[in-house]
Protein backbone atom coordinates (compact mmCIF):
# COMPACT_ATOMS: atom_id res chain seq x y z
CA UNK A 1 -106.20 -140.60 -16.42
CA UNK A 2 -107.52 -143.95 -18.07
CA UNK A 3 -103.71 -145.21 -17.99
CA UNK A 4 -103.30 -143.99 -13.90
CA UNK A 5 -106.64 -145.53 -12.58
CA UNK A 6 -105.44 -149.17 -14.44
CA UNK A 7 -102.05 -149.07 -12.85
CA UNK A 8 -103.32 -147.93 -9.22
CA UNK A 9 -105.91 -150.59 -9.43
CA UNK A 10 -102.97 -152.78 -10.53
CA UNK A 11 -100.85 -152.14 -7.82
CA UNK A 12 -104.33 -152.86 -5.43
CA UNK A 13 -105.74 -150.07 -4.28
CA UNK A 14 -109.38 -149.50 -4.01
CA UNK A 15 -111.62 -147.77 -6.16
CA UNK A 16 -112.91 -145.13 -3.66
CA UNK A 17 -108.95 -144.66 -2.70
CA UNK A 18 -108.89 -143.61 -6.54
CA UNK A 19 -111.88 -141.71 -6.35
CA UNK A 20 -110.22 -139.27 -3.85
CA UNK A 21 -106.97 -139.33 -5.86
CA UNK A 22 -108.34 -138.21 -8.87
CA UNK A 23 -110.73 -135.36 -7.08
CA UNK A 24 -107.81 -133.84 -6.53
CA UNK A 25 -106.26 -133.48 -9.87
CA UNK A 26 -110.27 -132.32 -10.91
CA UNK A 27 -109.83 -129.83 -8.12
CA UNK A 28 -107.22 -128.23 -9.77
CA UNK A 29 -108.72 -128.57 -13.34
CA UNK A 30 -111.18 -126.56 -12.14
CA UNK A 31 -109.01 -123.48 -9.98
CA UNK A 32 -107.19 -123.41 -13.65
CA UNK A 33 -110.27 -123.25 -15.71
CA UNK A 34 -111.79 -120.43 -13.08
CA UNK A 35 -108.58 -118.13 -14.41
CA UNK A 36 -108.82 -118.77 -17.37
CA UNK A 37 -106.43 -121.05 -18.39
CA UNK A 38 -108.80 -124.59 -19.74
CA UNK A 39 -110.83 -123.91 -22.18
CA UNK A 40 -113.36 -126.02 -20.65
CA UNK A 41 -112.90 -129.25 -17.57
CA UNK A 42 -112.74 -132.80 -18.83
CA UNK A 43 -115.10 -135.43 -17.54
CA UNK A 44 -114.06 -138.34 -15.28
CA UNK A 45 -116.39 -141.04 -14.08
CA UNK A 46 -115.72 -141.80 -10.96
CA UNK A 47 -115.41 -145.33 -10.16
CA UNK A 48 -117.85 -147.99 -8.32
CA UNK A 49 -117.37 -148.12 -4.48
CA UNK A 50 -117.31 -151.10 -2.48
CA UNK A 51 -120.88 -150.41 -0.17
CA UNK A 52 -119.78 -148.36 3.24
CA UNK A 53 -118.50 -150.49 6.02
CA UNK A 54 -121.45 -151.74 8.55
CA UNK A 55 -119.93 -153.16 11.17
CA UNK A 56 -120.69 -152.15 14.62
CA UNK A 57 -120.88 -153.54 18.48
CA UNK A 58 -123.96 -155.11 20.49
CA UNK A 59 -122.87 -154.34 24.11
CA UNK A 60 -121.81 -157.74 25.17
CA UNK A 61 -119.61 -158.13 22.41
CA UNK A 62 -118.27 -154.77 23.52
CA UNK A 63 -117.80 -155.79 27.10
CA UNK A 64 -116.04 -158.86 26.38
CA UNK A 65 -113.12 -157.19 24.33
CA UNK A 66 -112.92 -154.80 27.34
CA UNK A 67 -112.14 -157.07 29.92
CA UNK A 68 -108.72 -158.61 27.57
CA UNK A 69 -107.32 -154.64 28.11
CA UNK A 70 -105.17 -153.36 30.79
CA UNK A 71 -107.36 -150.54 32.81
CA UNK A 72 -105.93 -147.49 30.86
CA UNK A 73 -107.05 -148.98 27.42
CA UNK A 74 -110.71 -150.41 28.63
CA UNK A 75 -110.80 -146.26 29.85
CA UNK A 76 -110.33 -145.50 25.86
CA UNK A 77 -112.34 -147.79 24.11
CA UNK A 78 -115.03 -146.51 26.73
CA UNK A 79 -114.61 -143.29 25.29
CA UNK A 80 -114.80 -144.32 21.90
CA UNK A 81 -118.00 -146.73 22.36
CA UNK A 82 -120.03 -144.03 24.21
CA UNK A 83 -119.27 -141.00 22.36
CA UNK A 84 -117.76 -141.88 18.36
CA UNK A 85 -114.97 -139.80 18.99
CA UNK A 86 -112.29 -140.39 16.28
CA UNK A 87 -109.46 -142.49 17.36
CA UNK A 88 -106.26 -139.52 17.28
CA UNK A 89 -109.51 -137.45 19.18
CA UNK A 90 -109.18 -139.53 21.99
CA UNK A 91 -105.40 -140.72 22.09
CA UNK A 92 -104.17 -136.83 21.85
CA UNK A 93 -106.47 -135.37 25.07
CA UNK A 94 -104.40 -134.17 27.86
CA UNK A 95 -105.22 -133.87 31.24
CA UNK A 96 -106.49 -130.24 31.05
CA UNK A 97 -108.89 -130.76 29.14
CA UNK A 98 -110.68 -133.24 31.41
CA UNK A 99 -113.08 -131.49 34.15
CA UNK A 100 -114.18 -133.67 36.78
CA UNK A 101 -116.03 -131.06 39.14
CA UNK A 102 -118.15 -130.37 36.06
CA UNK A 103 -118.00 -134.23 34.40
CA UNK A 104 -116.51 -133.16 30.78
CA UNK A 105 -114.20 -133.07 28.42
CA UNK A 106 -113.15 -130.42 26.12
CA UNK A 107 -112.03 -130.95 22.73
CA UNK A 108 -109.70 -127.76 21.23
CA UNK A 109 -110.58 -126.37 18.39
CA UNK A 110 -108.24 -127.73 15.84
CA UNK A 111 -107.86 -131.20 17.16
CA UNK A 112 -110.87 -132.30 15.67
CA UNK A 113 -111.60 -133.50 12.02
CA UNK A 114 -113.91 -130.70 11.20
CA UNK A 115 -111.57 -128.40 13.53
CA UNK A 116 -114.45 -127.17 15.76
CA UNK A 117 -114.10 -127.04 19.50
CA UNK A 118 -116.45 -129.63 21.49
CA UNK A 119 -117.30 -130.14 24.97
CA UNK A 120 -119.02 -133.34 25.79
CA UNK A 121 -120.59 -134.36 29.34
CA UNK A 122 -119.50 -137.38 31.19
CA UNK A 123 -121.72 -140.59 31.92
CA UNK A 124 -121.70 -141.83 35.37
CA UNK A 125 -119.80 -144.77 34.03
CA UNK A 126 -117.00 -142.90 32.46
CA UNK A 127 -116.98 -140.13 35.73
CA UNK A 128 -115.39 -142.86 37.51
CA UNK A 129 -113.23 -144.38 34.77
CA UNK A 130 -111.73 -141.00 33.96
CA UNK A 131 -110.86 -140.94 38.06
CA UNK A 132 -109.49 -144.03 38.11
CA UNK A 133 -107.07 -143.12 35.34
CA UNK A 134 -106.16 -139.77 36.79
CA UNK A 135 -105.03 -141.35 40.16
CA UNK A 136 -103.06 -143.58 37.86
CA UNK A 137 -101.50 -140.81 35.70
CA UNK A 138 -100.89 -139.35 39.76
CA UNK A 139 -98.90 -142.61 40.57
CA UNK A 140 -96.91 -142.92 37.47
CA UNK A 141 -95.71 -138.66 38.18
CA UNK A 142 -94.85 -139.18 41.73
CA UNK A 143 -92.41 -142.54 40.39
CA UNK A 144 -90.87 -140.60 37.38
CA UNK A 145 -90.64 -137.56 39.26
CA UNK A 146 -92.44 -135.34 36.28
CA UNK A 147 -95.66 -133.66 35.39
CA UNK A 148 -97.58 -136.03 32.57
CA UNK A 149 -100.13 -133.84 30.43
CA UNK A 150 -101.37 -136.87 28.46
CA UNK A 151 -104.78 -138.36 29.62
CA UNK A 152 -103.74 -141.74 28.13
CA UNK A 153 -100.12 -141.67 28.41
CA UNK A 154 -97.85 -144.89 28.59
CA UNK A 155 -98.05 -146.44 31.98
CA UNK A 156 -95.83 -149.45 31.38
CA UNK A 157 -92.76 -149.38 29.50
CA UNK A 158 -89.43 -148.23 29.83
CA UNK A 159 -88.28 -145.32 32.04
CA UNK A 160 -84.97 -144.23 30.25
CA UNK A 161 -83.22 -146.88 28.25
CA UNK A 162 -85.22 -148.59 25.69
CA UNK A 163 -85.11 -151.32 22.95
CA UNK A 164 -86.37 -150.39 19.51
CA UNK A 165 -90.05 -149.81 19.39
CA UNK A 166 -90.14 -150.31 23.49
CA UNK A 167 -92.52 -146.98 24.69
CA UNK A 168 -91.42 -144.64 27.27
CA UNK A 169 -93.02 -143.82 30.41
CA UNK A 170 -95.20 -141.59 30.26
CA UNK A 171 -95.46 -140.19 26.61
CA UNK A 172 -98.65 -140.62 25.34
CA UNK A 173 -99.97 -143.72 23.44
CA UNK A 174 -100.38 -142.75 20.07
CA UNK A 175 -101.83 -145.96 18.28
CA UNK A 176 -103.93 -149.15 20.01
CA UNK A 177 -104.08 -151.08 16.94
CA UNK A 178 -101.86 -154.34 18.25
CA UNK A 179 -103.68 -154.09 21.79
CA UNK A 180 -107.01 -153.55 19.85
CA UNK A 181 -106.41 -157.15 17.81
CA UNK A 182 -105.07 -159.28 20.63
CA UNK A 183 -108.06 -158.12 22.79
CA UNK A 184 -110.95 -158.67 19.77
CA UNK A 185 -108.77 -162.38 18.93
CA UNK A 186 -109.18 -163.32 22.86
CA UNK A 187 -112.93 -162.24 23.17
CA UNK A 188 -113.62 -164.38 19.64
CA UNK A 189 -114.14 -161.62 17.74
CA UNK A 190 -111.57 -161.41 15.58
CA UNK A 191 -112.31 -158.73 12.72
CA UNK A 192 -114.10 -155.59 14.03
CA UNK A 193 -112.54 -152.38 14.16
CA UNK A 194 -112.20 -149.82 16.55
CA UNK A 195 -113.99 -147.58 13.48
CA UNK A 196 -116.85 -149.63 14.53
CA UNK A 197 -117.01 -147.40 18.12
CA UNK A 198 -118.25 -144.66 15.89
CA UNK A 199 -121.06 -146.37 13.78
CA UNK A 200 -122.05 -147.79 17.30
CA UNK A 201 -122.46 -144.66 19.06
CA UNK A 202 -124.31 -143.27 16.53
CA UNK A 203 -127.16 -146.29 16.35
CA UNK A 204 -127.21 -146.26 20.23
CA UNK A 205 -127.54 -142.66 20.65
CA UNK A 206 -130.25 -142.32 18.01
CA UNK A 207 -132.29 -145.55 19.58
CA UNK A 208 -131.72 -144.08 22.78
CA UNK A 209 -134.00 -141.01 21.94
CA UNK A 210 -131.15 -138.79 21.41
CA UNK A 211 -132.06 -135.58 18.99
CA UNK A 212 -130.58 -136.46 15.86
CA UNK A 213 -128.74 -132.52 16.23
CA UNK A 214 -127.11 -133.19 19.77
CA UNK A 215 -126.04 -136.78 18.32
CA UNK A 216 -124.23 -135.29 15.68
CA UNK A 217 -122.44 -132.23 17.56
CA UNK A 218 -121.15 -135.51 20.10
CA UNK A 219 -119.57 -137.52 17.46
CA UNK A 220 -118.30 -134.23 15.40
CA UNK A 221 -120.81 -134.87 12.35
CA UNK A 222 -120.56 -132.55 10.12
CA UNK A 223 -123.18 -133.52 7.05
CA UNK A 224 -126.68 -135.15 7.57
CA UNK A 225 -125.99 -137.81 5.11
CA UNK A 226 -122.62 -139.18 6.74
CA UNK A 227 -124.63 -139.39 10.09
CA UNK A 228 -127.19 -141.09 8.25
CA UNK A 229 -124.95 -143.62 7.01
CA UNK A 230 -123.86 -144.51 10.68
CA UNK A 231 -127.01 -144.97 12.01
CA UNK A 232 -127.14 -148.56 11.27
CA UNK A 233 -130.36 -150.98 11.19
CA UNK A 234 -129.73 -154.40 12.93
CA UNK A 235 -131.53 -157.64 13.04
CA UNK A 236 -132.22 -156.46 16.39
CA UNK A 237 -133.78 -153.47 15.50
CA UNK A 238 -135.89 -155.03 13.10
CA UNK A 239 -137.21 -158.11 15.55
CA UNK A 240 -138.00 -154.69 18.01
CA UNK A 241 -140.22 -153.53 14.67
CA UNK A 242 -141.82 -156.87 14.37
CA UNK A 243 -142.62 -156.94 18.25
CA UNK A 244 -144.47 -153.18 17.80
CA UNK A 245 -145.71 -154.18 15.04
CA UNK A 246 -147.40 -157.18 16.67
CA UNK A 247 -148.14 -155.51 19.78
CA UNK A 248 -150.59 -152.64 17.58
CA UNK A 249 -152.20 -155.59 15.54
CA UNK A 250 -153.79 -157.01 19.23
């Protein structure tokens, strides 16, 4: 084990990458010690893990990466920045599941992390978004001649004949990443990641007086302490402590 951590850190990977590589080999020390067949489970010390990623979005910083994407795209990272979905959460809804008599979306059970079904009501903001990209999803059917499932489906590409890499009309977009970069490069904020949605909804739902419960059952929180970890303090939050703080002292 000693000899396998040295050569994966060798070859660069990170310690909590490790980490998870090794639980599983202690996952199945332990089914073979259950029957009977290990006299007793060997100890491994896990390795020290970089501190947990605290990046996250103040709304104008959010609003200026929006406005370098095409309409579709500023529809998903809307998504993302409101609720935390997960990113394959959002890229893999289809049309069905959107409700716009009733303002929500329905994620099956099964195409979530923790693989329990959610349904999540709209905000004003994203009622119209979502509309906007239905009629859009409406145009793009009526010039291919075919039904399109996918909420966030390809809407510019090729129709039939494509280059290598080129998307086709109306399959459904399955990764942002180069759109994401070019976008956070042209609004100066090179860097952040769309992960970042998720810590952000978290902090803005909790400081909006969300209960900590409802919060969690939006972004598909399992455990307490991973939600925890999200809800991140910001300079911001701490000048708003100082204010209160002031404000009680008069």
């Amino acid at each position: 084990m000693t000899e396998y951590v040295a050569t994966r850190q060798a070859e660069g990977a990170a310690n909590a990458s490790i980490n998870r590589e090794v639980s599983v080999l202690n996952k199945m020390l332990k089914l073979a010690y259950r029957h009977g067949k290990l006299a007793r489970i060997p100890i491994f010390d896990k390795l020290q893990e970089a501190p947990p990623r605290k990046g996250y979005f103040e709304r104008p910083q959010f609003e200026a990466v929006r406005r370098h994407m095409a309409a579709d795209y500023q529809v998903i990272v809307t998504l993302y920045h409101t609720y935390g979905f997960r990113l394959q959460e959002v890229l893999g809804l289809e049309r069905r599941q959107l409700d716009l008599q009733t303002g929500t979306i329905t994620l099956d059970p099964g195409s979530t992390k923790n693989d329990e079904a959610r349904t999540i009501y709209l905000t004003p903001e994203l009622k119209v978004l979502l509309g906007g990209q239905v009629d859009r999803i409406k145009a793009m059917e009526r010039k291919l001649g075919k039904i399109i499932p996918a909420l966030f489906p390809h809407l510019r590409g090729a129709s039939s004949t494509k280059r290598p890499g080129q998307p086709t009309l109306g399959e459904p977009i399955k990764d942002i990443r180069r759109t994401w970069a070019k976008a956070c490069r042209l609004a100066g904020v090179s860097g952040k990641l769309v992960h970042d949605f998720r810590r952000t909804a978290v902090r803005d739902m909790v400081r909006a007086g969300v209960n900590d419960k409802v919060a969690m059952t939006i972004t598909g929180h399992r455990t307490r302490s991973v939600f925890d970890r999200y809800n991140i303090v910001s300079p911001g939050d701490l000048q708003v402590a100082a204010q209160k703080i002031a404000a009680a002292q008069k």
